[in-house]
PDB file of N, CA and C in Angstrom:
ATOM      1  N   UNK A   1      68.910  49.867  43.841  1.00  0.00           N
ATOM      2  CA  UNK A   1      67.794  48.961  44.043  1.00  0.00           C
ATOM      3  C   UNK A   1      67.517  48.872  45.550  1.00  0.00           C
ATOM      4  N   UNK A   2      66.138  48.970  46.134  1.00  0.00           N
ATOM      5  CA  UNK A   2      65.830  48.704  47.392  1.00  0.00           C
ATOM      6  C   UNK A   2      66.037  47.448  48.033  1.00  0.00           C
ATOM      7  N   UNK A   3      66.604  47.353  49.485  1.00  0.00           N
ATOM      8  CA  UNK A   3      67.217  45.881  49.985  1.00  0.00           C
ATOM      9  C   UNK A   3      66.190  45.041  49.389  1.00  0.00           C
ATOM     10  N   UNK A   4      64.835  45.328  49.477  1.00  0.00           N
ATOM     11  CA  UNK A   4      64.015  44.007  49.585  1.00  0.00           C
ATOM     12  C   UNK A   4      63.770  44.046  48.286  1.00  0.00           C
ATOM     13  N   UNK A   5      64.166  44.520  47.240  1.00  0.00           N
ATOM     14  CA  UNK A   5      63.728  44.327  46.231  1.00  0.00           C
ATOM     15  C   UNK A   5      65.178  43.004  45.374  1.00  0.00           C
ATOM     16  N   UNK A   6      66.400  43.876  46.167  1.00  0.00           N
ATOM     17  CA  UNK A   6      67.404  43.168  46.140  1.00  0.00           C
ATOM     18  C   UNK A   6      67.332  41.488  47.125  1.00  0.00           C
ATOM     19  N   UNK A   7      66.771  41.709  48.011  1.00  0.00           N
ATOM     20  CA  UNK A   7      66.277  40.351  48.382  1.00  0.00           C
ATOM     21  C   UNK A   7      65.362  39.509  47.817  1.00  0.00           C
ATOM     22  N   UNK A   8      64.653  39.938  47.325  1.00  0.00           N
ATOM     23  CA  UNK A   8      63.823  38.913  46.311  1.00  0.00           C
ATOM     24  C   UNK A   8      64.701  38.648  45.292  1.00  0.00           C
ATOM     25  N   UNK A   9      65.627  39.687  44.221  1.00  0.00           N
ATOM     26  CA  UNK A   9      66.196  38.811  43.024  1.00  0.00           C
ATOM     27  C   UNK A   9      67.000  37.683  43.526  1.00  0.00           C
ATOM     28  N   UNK A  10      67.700  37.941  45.249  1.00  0.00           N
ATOM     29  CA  UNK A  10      68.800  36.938  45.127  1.00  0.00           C
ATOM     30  C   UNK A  10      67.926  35.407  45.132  1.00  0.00           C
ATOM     31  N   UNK A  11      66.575  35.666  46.012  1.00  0.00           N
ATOM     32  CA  UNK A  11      65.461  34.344  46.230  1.00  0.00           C
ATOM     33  C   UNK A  11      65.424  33.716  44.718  1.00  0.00           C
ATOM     34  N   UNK A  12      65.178  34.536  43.833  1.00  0.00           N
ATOM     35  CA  UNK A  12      64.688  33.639  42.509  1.00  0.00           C
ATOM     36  C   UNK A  12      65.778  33.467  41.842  1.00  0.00           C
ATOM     37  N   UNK A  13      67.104  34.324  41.971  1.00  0.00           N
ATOM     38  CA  UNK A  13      67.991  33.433  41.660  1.00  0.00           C
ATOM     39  C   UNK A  13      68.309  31.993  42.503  1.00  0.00           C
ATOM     40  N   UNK A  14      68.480  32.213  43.461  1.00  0.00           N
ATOM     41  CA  UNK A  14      68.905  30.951  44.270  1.00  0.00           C
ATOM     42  C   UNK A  14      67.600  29.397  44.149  1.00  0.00           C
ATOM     43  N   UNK A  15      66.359  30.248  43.891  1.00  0.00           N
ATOM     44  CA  UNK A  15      65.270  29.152  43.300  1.00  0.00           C
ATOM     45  C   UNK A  15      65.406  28.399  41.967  1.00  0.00           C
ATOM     46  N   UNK A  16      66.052  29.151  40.922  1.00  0.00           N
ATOM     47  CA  UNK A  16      66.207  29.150  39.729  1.00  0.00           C
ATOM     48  C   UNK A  16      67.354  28.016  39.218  1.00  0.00           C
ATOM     49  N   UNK A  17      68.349  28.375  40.318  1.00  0.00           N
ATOM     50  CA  UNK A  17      69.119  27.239  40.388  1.00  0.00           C
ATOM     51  C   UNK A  17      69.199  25.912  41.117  1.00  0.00           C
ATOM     52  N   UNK A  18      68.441  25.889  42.188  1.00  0.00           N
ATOM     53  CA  UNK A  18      67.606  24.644  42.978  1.00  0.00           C
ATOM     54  C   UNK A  18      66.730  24.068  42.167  1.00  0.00           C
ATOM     55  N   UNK A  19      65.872  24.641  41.360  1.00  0.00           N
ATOM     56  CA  UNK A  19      64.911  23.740  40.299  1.00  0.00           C
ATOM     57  C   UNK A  19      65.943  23.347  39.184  1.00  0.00           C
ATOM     58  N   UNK A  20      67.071  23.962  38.546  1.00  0.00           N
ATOM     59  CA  UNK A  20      67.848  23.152  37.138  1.00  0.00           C
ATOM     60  C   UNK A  20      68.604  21.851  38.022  1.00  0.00           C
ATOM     61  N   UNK A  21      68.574  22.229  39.197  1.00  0.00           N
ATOM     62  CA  UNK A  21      70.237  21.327  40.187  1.00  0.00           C
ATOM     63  C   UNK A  21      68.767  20.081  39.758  1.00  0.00           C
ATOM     64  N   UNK A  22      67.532  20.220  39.852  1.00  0.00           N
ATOM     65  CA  UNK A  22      66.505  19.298  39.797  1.00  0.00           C
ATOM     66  C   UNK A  22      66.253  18.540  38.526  1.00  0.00           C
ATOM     67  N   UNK A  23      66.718  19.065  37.296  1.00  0.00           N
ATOM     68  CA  UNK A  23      66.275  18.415  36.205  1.00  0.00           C
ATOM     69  C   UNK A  23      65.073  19.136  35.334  1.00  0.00           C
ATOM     70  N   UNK A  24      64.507  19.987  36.261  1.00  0.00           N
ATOM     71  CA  UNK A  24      63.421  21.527  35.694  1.00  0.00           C
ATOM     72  C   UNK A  24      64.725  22.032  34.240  1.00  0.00           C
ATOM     73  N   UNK A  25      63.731  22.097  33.527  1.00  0.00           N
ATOM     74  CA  UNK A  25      64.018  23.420  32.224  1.00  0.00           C
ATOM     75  C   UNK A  25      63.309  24.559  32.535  1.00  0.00           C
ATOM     76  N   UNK A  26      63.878  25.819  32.827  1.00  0.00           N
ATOM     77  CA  UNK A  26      63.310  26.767  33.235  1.00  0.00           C
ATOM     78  C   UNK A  26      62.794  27.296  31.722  1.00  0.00           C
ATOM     79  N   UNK A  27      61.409  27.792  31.268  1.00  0.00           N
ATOM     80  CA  UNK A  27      60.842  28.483  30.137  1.00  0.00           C
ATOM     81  C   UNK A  27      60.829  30.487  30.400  1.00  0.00           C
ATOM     82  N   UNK A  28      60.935  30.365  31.393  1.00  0.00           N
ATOM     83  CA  UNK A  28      60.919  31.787  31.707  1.00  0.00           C
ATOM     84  C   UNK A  28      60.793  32.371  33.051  1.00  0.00           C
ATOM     85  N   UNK A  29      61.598  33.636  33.225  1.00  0.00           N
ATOM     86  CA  UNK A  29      61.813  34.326  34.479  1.00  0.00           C
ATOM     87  C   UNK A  29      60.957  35.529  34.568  1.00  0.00           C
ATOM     88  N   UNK A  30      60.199  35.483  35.906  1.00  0.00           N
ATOM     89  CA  UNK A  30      59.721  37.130  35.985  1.00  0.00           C
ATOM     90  C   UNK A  30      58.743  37.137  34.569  1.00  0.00           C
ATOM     91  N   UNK A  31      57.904  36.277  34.166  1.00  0.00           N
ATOM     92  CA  UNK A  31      57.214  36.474  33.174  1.00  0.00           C
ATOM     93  C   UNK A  31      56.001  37.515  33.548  1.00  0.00           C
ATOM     94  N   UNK A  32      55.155  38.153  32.598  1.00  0.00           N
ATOM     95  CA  UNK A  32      54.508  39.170  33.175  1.00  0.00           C
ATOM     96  C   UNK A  32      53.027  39.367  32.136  1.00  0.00           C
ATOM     97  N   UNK A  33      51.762  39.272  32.272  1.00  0.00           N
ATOM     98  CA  UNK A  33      51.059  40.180  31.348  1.00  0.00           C
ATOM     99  C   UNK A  33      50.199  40.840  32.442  1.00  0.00           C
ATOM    100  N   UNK A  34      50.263  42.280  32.256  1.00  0.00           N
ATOM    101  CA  UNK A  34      49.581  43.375  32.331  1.00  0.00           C
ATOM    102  C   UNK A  34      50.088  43.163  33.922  1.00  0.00           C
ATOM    103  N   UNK A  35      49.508  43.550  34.836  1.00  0.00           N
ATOM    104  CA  UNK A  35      49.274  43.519  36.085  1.00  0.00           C
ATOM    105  C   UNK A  35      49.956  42.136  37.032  1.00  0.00           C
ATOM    106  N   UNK A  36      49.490  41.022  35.929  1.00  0.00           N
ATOM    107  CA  UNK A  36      49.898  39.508  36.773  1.00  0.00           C
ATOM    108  C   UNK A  36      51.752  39.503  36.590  1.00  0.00           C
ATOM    109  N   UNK A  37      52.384  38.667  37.194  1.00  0.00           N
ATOM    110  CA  UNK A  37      53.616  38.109  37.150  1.00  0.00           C
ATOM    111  C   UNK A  37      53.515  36.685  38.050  1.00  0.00           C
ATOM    112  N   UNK A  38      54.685  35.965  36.849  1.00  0.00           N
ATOM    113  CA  UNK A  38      55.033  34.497  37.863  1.00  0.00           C
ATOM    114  C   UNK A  38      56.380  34.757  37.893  1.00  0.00           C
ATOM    115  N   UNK A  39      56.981  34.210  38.881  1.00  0.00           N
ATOM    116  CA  UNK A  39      58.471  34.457  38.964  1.00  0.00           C
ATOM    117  C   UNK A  39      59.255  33.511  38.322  1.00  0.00           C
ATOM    118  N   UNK A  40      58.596  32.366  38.330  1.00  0.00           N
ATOM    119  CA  UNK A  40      59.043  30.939  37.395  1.00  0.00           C
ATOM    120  C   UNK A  40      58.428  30.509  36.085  1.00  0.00           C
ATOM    121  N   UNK A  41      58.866  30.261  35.377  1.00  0.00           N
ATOM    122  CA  UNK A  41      57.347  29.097  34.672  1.00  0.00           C
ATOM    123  C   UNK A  41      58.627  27.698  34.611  1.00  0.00           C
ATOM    124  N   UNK A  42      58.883  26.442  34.156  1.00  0.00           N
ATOM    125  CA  UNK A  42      59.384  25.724  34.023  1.00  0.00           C
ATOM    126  C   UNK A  42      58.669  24.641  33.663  1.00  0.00           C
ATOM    127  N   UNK A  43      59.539  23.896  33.098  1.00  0.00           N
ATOM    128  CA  UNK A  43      58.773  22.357  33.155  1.00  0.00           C
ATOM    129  C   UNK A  43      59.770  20.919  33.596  1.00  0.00           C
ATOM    130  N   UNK A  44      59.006  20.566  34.495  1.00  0.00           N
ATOM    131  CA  UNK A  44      59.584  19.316  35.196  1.00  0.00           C
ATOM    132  C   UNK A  44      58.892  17.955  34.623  1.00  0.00           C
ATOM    133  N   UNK A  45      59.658  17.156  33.316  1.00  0.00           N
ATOM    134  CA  UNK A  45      59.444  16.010  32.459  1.00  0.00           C
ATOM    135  C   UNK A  45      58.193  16.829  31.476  1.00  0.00           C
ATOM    136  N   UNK A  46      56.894  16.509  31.684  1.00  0.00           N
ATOM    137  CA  UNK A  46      55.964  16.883  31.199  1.00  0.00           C
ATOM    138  C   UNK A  46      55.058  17.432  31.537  1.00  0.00           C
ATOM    139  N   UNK A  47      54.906  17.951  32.967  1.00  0.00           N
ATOM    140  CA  UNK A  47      54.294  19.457  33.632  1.00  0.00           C
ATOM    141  C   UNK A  47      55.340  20.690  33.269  1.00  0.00           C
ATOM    142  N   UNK A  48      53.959  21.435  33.497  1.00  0.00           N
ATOM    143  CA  UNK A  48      54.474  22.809  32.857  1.00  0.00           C
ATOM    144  C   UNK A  48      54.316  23.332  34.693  1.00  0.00           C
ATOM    145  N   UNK A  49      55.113  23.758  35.439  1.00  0.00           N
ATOM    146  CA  UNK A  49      55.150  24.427  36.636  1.00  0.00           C
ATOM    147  C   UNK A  49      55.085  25.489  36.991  1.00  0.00           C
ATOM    148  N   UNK A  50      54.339  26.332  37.387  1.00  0.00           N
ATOM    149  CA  UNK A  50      54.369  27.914  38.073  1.00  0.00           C
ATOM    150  C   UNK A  50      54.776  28.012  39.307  1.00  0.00           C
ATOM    151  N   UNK A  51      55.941  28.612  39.010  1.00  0.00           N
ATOM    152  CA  UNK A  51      56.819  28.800  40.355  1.00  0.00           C
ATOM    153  C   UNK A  51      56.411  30.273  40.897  1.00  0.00           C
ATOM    154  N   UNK A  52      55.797  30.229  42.518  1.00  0.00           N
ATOM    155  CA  UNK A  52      55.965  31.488  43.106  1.00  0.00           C
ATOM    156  C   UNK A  52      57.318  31.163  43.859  1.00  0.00           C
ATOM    157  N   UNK A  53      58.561  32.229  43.622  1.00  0.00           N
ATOM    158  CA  UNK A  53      59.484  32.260  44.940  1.00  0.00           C
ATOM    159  C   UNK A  53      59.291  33.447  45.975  1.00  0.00           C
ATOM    160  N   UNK A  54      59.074  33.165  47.452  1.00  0.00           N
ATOM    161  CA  UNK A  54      58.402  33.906  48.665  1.00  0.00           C
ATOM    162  C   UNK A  54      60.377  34.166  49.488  1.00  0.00           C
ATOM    163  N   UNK A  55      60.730  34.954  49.464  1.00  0.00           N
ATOM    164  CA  UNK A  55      62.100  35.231  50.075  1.00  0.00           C
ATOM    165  C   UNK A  55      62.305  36.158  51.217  1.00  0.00           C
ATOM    166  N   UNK A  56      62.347  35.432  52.615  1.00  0.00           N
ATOM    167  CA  UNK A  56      62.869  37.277  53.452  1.00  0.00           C
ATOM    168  C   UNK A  56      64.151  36.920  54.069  1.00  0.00           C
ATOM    169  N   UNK A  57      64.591  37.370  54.670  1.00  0.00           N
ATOM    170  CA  UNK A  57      65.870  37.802  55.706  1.00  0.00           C
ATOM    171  C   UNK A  57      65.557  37.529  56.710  1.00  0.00           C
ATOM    172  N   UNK A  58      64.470  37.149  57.373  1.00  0.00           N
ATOM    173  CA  UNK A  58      64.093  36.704  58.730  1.00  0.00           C
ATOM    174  C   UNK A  58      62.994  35.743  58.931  1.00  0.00           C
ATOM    175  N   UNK A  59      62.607  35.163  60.141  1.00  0.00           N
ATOM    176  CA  UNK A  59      61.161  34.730  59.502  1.00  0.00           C
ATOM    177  C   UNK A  59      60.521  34.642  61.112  1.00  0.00           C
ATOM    178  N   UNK A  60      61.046  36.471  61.768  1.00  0.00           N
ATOM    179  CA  UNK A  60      60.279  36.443  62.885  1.00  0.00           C
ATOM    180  C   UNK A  60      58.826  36.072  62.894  1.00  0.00           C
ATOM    181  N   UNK A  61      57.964  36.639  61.157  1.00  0.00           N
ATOM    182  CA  UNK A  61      56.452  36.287  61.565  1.00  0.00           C
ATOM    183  C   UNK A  61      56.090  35.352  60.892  1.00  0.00           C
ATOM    184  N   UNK A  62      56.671  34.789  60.390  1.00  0.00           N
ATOM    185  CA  UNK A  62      56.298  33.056  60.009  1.00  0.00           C
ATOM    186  C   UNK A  62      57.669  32.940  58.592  1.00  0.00           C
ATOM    187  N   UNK A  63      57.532  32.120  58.103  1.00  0.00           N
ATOM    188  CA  UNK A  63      58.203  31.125  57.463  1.00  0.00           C
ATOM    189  C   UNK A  63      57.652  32.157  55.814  1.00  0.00           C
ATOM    190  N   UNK A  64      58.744  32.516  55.092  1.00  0.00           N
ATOM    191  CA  UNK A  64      58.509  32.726  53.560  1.00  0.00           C
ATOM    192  C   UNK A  64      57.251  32.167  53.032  1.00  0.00           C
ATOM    193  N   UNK A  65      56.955  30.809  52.749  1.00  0.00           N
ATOM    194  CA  UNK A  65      56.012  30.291  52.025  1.00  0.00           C
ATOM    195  C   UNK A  65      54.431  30.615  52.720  1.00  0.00           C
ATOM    196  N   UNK A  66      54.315  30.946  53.891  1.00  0.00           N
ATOM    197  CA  UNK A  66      52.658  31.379  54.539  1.00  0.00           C
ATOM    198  C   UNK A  66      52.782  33.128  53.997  1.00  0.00           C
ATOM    199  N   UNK A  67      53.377  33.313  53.531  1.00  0.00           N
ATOM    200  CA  UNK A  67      53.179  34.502  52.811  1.00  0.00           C
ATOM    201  C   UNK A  67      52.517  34.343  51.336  1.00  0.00           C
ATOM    202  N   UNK A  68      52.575  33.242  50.749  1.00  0.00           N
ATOM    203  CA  UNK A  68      51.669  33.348  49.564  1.00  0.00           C
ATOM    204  C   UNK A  68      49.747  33.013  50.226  1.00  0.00           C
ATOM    205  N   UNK A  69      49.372  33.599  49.762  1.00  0.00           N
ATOM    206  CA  UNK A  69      47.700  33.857  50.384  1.00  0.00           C
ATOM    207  C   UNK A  69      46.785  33.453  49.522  1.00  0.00           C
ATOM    208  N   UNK A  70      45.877  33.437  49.404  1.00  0.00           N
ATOM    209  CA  UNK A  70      44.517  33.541  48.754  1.00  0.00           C
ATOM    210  C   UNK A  70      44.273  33.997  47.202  1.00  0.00           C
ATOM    211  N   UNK A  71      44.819  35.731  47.766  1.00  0.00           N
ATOM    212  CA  UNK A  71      44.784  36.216  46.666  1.00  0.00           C
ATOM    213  C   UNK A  71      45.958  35.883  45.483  1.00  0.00           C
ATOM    214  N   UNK A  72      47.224  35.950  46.492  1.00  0.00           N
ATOM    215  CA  UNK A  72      48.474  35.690  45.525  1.00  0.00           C
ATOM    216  C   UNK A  72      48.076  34.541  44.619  1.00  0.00           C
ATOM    217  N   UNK A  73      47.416  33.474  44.996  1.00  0.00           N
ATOM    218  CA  UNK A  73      47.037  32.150  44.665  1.00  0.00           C
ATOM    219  C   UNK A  73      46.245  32.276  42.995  1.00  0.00           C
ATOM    220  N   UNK A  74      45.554  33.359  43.661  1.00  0.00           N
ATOM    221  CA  UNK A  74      44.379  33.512  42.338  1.00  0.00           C
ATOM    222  C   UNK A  74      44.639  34.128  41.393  1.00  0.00           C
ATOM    223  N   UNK A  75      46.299  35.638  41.541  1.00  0.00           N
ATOM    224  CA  UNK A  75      46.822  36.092  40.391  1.00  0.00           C
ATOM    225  C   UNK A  75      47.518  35.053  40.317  1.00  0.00           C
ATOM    226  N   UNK A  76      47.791  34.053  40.736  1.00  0.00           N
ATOM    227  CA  UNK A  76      49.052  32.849  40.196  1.00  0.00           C
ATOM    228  C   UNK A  76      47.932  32.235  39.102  1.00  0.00           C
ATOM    229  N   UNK A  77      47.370  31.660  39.187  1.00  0.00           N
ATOM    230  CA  UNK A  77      46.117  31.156  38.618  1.00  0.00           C
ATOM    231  C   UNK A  77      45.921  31.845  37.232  1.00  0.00           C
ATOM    232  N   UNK A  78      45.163  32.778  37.407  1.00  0.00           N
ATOM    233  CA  UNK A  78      45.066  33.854  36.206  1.00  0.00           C
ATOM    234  C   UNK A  78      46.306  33.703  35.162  1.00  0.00           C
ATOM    235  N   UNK A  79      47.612  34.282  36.086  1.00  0.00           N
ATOM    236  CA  UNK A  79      48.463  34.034  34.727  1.00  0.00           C
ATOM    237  C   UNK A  79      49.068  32.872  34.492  1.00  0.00           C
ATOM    238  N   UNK A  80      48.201  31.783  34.814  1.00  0.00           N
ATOM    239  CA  UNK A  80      48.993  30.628  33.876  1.00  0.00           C
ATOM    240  C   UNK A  80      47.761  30.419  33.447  1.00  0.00           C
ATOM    241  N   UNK A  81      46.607  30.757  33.538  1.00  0.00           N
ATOM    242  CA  UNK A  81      45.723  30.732  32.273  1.00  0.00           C
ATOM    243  C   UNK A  81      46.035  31.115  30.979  1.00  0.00           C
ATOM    244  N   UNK A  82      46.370  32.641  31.228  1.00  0.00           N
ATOM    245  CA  UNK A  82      47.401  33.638  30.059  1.00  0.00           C
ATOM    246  C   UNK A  82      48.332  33.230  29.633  1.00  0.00           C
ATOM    247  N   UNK A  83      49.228  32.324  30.249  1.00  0.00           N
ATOM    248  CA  UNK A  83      50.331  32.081  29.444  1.00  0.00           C
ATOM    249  C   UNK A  83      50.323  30.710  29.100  1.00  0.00           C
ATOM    250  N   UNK A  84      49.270  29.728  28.929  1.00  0.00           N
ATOM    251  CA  UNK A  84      48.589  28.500  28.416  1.00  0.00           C
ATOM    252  C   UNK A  84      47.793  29.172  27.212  1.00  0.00           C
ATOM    253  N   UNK A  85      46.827  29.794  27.284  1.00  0.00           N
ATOM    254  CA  UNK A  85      46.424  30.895  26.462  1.00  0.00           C
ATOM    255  C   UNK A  85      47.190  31.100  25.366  1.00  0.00           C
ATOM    256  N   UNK A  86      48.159  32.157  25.518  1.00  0.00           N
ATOM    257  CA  UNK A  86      49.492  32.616  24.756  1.00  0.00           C
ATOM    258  C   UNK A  86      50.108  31.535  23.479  1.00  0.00           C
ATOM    259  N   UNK A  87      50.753  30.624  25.116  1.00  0.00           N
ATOM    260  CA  UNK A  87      51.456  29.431  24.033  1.00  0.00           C
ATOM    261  C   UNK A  87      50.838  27.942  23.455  1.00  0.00           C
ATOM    262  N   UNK A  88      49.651  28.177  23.707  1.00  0.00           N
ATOM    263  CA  UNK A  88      48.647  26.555  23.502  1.00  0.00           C
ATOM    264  C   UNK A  88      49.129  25.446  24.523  1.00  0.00           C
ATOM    265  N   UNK A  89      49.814  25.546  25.459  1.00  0.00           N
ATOM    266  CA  UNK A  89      49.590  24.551  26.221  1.00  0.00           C
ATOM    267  C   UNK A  89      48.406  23.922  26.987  1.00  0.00           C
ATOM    268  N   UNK A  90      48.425  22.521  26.460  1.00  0.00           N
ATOM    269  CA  UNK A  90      47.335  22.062  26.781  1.00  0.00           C
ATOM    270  C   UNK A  90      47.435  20.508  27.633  1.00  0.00           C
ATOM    271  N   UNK A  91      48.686  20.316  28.368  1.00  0.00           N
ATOM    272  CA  UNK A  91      48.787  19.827  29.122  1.00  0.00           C
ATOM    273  C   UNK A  91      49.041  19.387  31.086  1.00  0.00           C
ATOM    274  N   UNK A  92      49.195  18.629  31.574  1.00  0.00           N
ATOM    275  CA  UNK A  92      49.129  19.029  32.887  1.00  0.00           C
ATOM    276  C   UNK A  92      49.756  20.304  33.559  1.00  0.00           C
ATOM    277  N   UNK A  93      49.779  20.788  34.748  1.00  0.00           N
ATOM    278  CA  UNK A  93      50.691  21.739  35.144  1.00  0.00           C
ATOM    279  C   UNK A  93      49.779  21.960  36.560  1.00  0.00           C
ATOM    280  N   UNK A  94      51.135  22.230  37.386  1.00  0.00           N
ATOM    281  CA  UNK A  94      51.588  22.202  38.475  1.00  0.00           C
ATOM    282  C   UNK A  94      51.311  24.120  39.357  1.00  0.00           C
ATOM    283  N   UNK A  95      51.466  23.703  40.311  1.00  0.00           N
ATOM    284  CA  UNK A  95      51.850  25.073  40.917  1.00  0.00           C
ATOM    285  C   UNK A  95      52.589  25.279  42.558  1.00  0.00           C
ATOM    286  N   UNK A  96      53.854  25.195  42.154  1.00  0.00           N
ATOM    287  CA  UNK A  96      55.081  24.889  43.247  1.00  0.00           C
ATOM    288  C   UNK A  96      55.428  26.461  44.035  1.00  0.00           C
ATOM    289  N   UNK A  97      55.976  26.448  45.289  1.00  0.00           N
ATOM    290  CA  UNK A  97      56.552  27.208  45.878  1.00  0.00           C
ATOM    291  C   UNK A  97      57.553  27.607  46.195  1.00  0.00           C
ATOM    292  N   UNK A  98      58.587  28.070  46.164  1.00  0.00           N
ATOM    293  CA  UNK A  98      60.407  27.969  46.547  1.00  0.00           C
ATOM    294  C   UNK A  98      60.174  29.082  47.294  1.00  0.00           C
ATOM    295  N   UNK A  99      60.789  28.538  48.906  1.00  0.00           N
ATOM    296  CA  UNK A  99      60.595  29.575  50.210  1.00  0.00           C
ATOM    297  C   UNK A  99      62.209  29.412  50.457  1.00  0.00           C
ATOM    298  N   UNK A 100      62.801  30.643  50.318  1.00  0.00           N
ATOM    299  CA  UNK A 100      64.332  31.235  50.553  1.00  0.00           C
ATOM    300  C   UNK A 100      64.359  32.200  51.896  1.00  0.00           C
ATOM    301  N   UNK A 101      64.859  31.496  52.965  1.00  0.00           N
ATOM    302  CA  UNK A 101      65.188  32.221  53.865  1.00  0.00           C
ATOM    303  C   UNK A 101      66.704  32.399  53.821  1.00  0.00           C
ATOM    304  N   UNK A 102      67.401  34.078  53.717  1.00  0.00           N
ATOM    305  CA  UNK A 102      68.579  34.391  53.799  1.00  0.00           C
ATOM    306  C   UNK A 102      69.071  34.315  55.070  1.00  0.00           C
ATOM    307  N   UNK A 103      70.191  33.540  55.618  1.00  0.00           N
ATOM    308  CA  UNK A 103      70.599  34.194  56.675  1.00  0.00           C
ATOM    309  C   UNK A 103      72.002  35.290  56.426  1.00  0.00           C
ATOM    310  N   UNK A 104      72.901  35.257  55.168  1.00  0.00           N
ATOM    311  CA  UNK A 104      73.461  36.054  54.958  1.00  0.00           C
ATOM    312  C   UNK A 104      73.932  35.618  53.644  1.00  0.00           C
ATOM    313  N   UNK A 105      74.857  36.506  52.826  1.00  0.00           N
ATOM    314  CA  UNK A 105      74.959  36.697  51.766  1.00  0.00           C
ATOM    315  C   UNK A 105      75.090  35.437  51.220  1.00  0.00           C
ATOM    316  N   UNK A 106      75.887  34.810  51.855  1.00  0.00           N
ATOM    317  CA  UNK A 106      76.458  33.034  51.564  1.00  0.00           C
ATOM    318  C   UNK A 106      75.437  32.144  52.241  1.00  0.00           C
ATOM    319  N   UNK A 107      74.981  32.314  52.855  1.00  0.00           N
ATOM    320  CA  UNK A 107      74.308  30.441  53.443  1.00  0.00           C
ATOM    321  C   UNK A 107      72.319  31.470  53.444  1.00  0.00           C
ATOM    322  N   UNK A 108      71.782  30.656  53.080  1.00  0.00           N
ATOM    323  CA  UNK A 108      70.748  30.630  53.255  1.00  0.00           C
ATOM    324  C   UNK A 108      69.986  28.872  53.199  1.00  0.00           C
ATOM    325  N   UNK A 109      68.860  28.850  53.697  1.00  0.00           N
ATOM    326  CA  UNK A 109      67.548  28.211  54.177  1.00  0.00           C
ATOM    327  C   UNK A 109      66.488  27.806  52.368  1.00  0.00           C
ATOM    328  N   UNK A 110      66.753  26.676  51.841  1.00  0.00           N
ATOM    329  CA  UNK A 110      65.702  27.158  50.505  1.00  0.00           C
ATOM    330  C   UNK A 110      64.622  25.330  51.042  1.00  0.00           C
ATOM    331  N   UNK A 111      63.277  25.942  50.385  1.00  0.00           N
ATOM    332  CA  UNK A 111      62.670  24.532  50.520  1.00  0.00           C
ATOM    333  C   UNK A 111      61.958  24.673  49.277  1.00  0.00           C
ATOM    334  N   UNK A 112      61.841  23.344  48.663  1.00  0.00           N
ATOM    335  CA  UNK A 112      60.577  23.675  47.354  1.00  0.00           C
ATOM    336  C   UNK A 112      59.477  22.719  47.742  1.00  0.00           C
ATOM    337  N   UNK A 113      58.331  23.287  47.768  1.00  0.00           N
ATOM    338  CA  UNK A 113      57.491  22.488  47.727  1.00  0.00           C
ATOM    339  C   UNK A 113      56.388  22.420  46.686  1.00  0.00           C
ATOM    340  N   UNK A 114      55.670  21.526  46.243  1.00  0.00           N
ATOM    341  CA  UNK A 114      55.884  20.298  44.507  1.00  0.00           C
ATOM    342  C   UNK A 114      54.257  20.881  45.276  1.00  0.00           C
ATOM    343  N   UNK A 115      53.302  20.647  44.251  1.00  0.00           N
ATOM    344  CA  UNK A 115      51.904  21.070  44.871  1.00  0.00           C
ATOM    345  C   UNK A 115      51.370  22.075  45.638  1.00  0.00           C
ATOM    346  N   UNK A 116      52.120  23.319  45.845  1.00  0.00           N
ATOM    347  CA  UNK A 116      51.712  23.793  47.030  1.00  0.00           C
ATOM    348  C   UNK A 116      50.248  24.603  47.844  1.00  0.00           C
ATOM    349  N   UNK A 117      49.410  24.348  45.924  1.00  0.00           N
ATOM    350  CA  UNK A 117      48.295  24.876  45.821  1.00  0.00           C
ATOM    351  C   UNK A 117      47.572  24.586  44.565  1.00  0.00           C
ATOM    352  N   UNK A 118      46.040  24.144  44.814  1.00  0.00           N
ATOM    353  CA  UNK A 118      45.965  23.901  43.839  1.00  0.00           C
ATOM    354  C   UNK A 118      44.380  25.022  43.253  1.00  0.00           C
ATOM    355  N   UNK A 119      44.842  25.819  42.380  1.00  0.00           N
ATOM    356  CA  UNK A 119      43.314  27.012  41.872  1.00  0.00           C
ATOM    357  C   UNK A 119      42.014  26.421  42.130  1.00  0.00           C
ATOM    358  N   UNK A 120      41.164  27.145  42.921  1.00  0.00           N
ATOM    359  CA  UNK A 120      39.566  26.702  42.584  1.00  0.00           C
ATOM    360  C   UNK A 120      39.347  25.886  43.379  1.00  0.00           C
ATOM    361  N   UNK A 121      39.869  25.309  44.117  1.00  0.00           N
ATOM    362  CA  UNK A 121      39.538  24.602  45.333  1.00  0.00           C
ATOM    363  C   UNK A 121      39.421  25.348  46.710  1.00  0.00           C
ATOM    364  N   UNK A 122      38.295  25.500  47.665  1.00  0.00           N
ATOM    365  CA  UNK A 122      38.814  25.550  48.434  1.00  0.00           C
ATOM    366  C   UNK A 122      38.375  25.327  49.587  1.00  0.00           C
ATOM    367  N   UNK A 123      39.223  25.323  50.461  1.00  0.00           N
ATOM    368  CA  UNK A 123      39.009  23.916  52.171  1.00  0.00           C
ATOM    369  C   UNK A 123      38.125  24.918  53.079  1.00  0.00           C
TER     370      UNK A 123
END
């Protein structure tokens, strides 16, 4: 497996377990249709949450989480249409961020942030 590909699984593992340490029921990992993927879905009480996790090894050019963009925003969007779609959910839901900075195998940097975007709006 390529480092950075290996650096992202350790991010969504280490996210995966920061949202249960939270009281989140995770519904699914790496979920996927066609083209889209979320790395999370979960639900925290009675939101249904779409987790992007953003993970590097450094953060000479900014911070993990200014790496989700515009576009990332709008395939995030899309597939929780699809997977509301899918399973009939028809209640609130969220769309959170988990930014994992590694500094080595053992200690890393994690932040979650609750809102971090919200579809169809924009400033």
């Amino acid at each position: 497996m390529a480092k950075h590909n290996e650096t992202g699984k350790r991010g969504e593992e280490i996210a995966e377990s920061l949202l249960r340490e939270k009281g989140f029921t995770i519904l699914e990992t790496n979920w996927r249709h066609k083209r889209l993927e979320v790395d999370l879905i979960a639900k925290d009480g009675n939101v249904l949450v779409f987790v992007e996790v953003k993970t590097r090894s450094y953060d000479y050019f900014g911070k993990p989480e200014e790496f989700v963009d515009k576009k990332k925003e709008r395939h995030l969007a899309r597939a929780a249409a699809e997977y509301m779609r899918q399973t009939g959910h028809e209640w609130a839901i969220r769309f959170d961020v988990v930014s994992v900075l590694l500094k080595n195998e053992n200690a890393w940097e994690v932040e979650h942030i609750r809102d971090a975007f919200f579809p169809g709006i924009e400033i």
